[in-house]
PDB file of N, CA and C in Angstrom:
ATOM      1  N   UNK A   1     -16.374 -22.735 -29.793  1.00  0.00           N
ATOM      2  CA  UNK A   1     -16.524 -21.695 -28.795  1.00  0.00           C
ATOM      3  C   UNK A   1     -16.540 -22.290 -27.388  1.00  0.00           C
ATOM      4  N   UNK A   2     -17.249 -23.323 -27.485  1.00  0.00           N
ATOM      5  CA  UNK A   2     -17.587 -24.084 -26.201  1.00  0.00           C
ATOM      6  C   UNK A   2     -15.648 -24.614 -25.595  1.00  0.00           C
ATOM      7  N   UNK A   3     -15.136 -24.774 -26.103  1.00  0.00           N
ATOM      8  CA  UNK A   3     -14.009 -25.125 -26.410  1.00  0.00           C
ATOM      9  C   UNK A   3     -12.793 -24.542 -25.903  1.00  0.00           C
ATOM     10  N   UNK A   4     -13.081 -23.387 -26.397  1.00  0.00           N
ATOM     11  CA  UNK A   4     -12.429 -22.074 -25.891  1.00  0.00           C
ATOM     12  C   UNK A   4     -12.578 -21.398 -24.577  1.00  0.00           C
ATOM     13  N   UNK A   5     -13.708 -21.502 -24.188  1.00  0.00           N
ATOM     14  CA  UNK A   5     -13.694 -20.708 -22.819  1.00  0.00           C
ATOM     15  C   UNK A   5     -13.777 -22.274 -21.925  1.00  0.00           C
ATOM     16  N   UNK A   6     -13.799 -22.913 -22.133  1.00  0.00           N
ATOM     17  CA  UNK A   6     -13.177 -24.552 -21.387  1.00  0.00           C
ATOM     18  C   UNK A   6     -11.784 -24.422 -20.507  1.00  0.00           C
ATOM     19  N   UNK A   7     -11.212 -24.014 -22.044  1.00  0.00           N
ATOM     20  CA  UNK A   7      -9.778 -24.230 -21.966  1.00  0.00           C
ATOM     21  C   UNK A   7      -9.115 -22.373 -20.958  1.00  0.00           C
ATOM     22  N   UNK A   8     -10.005 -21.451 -21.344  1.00  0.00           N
ATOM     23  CA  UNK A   8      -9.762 -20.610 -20.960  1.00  0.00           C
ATOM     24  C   UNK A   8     -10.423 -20.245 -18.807  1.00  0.00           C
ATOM     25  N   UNK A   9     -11.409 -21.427 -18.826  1.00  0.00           N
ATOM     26  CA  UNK A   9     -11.833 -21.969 -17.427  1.00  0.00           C
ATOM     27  C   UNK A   9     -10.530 -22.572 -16.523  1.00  0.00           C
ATOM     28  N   UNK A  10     -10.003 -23.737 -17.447  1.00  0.00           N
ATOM     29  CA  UNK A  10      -9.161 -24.488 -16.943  1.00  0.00           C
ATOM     30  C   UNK A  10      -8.021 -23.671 -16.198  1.00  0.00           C
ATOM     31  N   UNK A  11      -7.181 -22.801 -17.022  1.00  0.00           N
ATOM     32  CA  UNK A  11      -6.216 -21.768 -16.934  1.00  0.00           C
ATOM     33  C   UNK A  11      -6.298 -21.346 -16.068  1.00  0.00           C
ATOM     34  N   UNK A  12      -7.976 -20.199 -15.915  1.00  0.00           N
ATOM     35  CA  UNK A  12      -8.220 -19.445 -14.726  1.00  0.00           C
ATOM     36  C   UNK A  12      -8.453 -20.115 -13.331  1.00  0.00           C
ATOM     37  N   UNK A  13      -8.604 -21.066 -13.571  1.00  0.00           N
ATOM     38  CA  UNK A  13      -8.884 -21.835 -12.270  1.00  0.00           C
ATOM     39  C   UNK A  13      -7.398 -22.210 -11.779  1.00  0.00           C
ATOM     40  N   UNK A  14      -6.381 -22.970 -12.525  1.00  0.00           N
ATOM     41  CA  UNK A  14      -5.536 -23.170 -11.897  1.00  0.00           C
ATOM     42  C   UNK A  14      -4.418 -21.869 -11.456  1.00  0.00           C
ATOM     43  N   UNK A  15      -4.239 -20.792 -12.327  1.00  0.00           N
ATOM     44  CA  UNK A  15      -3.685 -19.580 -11.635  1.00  0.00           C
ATOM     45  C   UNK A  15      -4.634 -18.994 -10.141  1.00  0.00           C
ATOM     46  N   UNK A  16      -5.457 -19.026 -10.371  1.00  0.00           N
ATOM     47  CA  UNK A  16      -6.271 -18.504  -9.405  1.00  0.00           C
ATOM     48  C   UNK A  16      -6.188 -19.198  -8.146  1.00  0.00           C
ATOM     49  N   UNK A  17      -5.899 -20.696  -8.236  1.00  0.00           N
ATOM     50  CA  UNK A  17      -5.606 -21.395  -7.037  1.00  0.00           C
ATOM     51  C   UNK A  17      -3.785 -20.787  -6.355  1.00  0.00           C
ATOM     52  N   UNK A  18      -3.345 -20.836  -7.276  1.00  0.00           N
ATOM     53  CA  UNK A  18      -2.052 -20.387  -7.455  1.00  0.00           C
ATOM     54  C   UNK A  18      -1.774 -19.026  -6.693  1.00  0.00           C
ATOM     55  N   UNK A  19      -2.213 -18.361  -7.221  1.00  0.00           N
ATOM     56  CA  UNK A  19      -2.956 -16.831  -6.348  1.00  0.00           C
ATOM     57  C   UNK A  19      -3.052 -16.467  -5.194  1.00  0.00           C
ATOM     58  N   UNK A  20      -4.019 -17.435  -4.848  1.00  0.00           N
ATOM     59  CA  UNK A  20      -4.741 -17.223  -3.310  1.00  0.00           C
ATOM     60  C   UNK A  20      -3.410 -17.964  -2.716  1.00  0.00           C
ATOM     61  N   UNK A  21      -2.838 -19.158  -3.261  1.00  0.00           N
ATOM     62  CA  UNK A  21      -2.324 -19.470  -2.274  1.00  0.00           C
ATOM     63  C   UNK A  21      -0.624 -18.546  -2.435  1.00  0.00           C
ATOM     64  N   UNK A  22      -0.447 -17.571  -2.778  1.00  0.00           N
ATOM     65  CA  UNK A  22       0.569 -17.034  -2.591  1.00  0.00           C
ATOM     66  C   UNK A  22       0.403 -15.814  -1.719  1.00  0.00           C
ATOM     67  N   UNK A  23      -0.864 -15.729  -1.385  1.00  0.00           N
ATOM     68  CA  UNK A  23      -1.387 -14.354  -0.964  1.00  0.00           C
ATOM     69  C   UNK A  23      -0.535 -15.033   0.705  1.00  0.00           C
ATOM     70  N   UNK A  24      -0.115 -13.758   1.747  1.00  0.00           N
ATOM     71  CA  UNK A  24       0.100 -13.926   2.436  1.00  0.00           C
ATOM     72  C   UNK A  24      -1.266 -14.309   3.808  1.00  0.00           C
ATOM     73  N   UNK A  25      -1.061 -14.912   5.012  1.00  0.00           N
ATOM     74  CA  UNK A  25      -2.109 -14.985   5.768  1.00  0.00           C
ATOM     75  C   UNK A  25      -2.334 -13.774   6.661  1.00  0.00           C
ATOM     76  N   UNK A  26      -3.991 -13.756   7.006  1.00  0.00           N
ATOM     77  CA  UNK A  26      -4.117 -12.438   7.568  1.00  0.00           C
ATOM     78  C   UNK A  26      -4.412 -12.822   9.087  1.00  0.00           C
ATOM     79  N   UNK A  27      -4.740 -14.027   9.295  1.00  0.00           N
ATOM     80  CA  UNK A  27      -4.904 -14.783  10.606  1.00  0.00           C
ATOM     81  C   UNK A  27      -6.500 -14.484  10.986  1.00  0.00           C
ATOM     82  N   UNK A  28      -6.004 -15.160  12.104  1.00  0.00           N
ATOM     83  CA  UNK A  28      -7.279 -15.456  12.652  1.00  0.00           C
ATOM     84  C   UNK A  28      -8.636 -16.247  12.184  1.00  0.00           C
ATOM     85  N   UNK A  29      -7.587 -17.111  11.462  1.00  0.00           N
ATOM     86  CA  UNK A  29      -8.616 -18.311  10.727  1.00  0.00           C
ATOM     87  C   UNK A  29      -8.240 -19.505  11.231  1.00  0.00           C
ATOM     88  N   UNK A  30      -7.966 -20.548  10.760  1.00  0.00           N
ATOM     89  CA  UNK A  30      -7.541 -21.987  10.947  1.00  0.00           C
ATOM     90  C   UNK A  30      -5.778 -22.604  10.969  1.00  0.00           C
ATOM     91  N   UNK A  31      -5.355 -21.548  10.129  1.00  0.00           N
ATOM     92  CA  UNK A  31      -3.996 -21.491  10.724  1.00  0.00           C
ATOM     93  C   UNK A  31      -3.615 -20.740  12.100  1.00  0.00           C
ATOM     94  N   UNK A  32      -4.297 -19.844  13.275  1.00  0.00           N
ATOM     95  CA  UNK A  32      -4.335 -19.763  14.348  1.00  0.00           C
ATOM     96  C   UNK A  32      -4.253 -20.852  15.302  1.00  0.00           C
ATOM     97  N   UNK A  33      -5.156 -22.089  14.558  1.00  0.00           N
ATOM     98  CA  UNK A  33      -4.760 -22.929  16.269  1.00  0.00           C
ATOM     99  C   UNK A  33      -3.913 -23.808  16.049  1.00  0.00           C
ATOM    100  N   UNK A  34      -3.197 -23.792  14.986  1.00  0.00           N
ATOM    101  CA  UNK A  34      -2.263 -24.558  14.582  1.00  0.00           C
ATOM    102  C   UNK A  34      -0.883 -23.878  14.932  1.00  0.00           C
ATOM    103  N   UNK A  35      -0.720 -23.111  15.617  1.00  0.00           N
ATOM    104  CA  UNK A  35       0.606 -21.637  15.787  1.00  0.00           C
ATOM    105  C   UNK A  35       0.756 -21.290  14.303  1.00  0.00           C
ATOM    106  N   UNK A  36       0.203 -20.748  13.496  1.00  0.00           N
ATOM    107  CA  UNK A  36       0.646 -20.228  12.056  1.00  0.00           C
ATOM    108  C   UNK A  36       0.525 -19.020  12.246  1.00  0.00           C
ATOM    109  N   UNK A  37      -0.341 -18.563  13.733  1.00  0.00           N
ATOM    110  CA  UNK A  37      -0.495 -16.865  13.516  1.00  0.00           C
ATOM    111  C   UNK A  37       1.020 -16.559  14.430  1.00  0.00           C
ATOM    112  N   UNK A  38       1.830 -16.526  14.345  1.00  0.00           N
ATOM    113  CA  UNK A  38       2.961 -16.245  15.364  1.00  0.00           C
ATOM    114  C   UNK A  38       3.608 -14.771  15.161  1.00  0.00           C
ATOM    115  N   UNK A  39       3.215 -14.466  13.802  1.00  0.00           N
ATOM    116  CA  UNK A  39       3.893 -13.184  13.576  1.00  0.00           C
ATOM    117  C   UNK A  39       2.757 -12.281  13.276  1.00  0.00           C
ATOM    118  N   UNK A  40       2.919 -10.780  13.713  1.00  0.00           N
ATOM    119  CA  UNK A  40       1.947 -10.236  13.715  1.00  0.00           C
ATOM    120  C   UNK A  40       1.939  -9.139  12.512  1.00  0.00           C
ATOM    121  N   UNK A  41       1.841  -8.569  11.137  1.00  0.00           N
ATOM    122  CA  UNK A  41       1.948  -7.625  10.769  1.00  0.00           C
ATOM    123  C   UNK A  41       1.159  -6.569  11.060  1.00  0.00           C
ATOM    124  N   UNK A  42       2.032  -5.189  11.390  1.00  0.00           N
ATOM    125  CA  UNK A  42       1.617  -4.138  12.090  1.00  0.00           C
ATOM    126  C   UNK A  42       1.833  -3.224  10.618  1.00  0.00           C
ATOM    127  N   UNK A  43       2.146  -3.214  10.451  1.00  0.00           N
ATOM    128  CA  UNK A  43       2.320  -1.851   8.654  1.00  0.00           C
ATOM    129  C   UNK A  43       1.366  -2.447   7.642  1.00  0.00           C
ATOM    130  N   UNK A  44       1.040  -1.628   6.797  1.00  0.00           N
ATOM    131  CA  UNK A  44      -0.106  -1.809   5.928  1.00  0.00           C
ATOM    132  C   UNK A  44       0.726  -2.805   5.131  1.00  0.00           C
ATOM    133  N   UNK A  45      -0.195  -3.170   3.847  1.00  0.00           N
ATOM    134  CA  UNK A  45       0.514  -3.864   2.541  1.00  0.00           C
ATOM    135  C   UNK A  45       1.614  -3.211   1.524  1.00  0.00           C
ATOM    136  N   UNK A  46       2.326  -4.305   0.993  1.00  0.00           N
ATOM    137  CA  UNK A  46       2.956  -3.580   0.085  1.00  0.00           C
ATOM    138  C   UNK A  46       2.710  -3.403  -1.245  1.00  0.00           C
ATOM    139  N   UNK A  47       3.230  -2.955  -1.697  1.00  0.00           N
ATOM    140  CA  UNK A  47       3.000  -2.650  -3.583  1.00  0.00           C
ATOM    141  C   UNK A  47       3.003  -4.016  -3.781  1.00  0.00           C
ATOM    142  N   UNK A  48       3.742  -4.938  -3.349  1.00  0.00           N
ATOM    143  CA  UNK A  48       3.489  -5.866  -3.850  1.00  0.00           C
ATOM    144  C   UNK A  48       2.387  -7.118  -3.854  1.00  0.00           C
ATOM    145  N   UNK A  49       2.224  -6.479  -2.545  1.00  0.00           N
ATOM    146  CA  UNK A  49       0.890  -7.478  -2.194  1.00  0.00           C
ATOM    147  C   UNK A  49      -0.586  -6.698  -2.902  1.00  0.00           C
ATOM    148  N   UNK A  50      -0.099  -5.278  -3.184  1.00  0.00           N
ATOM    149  CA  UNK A  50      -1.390  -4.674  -3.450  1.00  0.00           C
ATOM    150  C   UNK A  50      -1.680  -4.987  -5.103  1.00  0.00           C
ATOM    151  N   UNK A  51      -0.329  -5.358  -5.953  1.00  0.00           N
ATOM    152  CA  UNK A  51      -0.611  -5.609  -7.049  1.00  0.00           C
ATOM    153  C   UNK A  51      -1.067  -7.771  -7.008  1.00  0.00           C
ATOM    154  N   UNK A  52      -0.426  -7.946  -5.904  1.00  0.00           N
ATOM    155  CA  UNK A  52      -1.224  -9.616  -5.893  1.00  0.00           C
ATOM    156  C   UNK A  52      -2.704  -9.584  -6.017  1.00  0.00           C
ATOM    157  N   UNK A  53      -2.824  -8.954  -5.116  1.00  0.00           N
ATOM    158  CA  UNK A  53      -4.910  -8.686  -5.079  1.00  0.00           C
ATOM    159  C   UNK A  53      -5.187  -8.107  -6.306  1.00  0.00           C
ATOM    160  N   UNK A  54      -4.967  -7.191  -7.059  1.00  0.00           N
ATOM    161  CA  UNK A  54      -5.475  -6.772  -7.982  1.00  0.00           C
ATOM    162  C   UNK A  54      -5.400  -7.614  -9.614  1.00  0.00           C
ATOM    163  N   UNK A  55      -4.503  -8.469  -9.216  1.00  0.00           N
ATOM    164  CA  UNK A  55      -3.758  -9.549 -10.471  1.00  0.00           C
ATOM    165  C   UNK A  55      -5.025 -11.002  -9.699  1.00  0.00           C
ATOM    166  N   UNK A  56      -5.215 -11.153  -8.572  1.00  0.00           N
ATOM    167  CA  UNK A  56      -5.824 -11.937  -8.335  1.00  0.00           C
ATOM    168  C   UNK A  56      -7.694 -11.777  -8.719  1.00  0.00           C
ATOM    169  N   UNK A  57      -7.946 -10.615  -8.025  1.00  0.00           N
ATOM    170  CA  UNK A  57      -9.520 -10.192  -8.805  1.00  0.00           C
ATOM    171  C   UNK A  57      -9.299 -10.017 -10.261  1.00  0.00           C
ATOM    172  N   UNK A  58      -8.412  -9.768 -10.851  1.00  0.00           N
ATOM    173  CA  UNK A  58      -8.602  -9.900 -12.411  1.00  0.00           C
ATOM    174  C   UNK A  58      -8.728 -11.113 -12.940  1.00  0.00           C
ATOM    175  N   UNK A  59      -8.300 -12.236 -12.170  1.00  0.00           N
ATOM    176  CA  UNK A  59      -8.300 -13.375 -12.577  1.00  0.00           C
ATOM    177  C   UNK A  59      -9.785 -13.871 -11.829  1.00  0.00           C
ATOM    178  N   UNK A  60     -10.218 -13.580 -11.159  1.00  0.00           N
ATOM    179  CA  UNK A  60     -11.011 -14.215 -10.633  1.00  0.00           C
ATOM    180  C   UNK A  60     -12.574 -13.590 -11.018  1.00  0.00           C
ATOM    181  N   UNK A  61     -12.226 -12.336 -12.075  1.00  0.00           N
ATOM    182  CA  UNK A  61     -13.364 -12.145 -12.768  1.00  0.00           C
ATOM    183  C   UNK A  61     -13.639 -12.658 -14.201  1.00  0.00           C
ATOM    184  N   UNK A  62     -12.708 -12.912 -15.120  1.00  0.00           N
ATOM    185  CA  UNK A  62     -11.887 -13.687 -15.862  1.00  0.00           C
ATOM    186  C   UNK A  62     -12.688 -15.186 -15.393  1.00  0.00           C
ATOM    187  N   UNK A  63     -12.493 -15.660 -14.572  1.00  0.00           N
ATOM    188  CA  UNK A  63     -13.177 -17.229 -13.941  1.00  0.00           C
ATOM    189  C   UNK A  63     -14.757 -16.673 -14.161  1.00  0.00           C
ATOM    190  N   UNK A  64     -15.294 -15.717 -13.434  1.00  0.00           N
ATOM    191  CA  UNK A  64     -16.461 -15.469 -12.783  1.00  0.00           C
ATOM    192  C   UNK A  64     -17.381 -15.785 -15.059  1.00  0.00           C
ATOM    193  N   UNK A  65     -16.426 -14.645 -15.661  1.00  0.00           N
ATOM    194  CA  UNK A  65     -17.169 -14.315 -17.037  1.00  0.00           C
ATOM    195  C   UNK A  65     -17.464 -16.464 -17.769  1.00  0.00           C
ATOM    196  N   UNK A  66     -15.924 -16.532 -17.423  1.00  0.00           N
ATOM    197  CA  UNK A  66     -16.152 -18.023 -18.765  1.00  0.00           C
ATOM    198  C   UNK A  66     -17.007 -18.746 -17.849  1.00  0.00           C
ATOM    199  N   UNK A  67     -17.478 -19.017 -16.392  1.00  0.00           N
ATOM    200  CA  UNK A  67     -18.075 -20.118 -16.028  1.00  0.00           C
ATOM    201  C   UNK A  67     -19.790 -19.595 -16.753  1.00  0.00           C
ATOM    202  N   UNK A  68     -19.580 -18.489 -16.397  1.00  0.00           N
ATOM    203  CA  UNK A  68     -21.513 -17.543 -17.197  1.00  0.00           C
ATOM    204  C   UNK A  68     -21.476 -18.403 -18.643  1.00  0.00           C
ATOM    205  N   UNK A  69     -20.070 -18.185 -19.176  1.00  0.00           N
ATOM    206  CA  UNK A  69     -20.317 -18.223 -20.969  1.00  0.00           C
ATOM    207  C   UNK A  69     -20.897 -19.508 -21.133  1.00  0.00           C
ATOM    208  N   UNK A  70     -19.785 -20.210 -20.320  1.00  0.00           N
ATOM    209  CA  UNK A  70     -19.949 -21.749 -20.326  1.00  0.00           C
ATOM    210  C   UNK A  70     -21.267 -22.192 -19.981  1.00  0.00           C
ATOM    211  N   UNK A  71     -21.859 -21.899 -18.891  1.00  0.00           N
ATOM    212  CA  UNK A  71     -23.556 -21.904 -18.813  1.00  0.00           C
ATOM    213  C   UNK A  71     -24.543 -21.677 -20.149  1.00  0.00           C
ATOM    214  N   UNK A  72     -24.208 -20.389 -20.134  1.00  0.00           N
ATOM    215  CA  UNK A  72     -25.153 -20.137 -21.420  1.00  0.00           C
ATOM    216  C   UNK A  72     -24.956 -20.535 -22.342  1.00  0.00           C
ATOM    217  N   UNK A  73     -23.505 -21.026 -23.143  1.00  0.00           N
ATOM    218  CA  UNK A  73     -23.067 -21.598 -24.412  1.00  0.00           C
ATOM    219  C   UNK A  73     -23.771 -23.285 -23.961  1.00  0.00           C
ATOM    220  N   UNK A  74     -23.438 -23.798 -22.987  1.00  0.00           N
ATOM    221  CA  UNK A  74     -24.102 -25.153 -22.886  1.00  0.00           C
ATOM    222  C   UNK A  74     -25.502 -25.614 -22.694  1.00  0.00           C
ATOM    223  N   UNK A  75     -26.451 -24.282 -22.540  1.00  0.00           N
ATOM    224  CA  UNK A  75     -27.977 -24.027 -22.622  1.00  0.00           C
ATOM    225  C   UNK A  75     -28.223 -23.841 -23.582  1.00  0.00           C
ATOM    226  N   UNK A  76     -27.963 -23.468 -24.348  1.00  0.00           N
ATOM    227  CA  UNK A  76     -28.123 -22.532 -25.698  1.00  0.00           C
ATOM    228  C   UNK A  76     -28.323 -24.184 -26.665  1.00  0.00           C
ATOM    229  N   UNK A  77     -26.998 -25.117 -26.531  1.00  0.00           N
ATOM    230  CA  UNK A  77     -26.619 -26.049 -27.081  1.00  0.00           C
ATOM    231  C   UNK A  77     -27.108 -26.910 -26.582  1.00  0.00           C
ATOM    232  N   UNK A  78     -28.332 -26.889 -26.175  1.00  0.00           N
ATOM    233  CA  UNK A  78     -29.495 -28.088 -25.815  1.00  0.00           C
ATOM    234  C   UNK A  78     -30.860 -27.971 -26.917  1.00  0.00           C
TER     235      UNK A  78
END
């Protein structure tokens, strides 16, 4: 079991990095003083970005559950 949500940690972690970094920037962070904010989007998101976020919190609750399991399966197993 311990085993399983390991391997199922590993996964979520590396899509999830994967994720964020496909998400577009919203500025006004650290790519600002670097000129990365140069373009400004004025129109909301698209379907596509709205299904990125929602594919991204699924994954990132998915992370949130196995790191709990993994806690408690490795407490448990003391």
């Amino acid at each position: 079991m311990i085993l399983t949500f390991s391997i199922v940690l590993a996964i979520s972690s590396v899509l999830l990095i994967l994720l964020v970094l496909m998400h577009k920037g919203r500025g006004g962070g650290l790519s600002d003083m670097f000129g990365g904010g140069v373009s400004s989007s004025l129109g909301g998101s698209s379907v596509a970005e709205r299904n990125l976020d929602r594919i991204t919190v699924g994954i990132a609750v998915i992370w949130i559950v196995s790191v709990f399991a993994l806690g408690l399966l490795l407490k448990a197993a003391n």
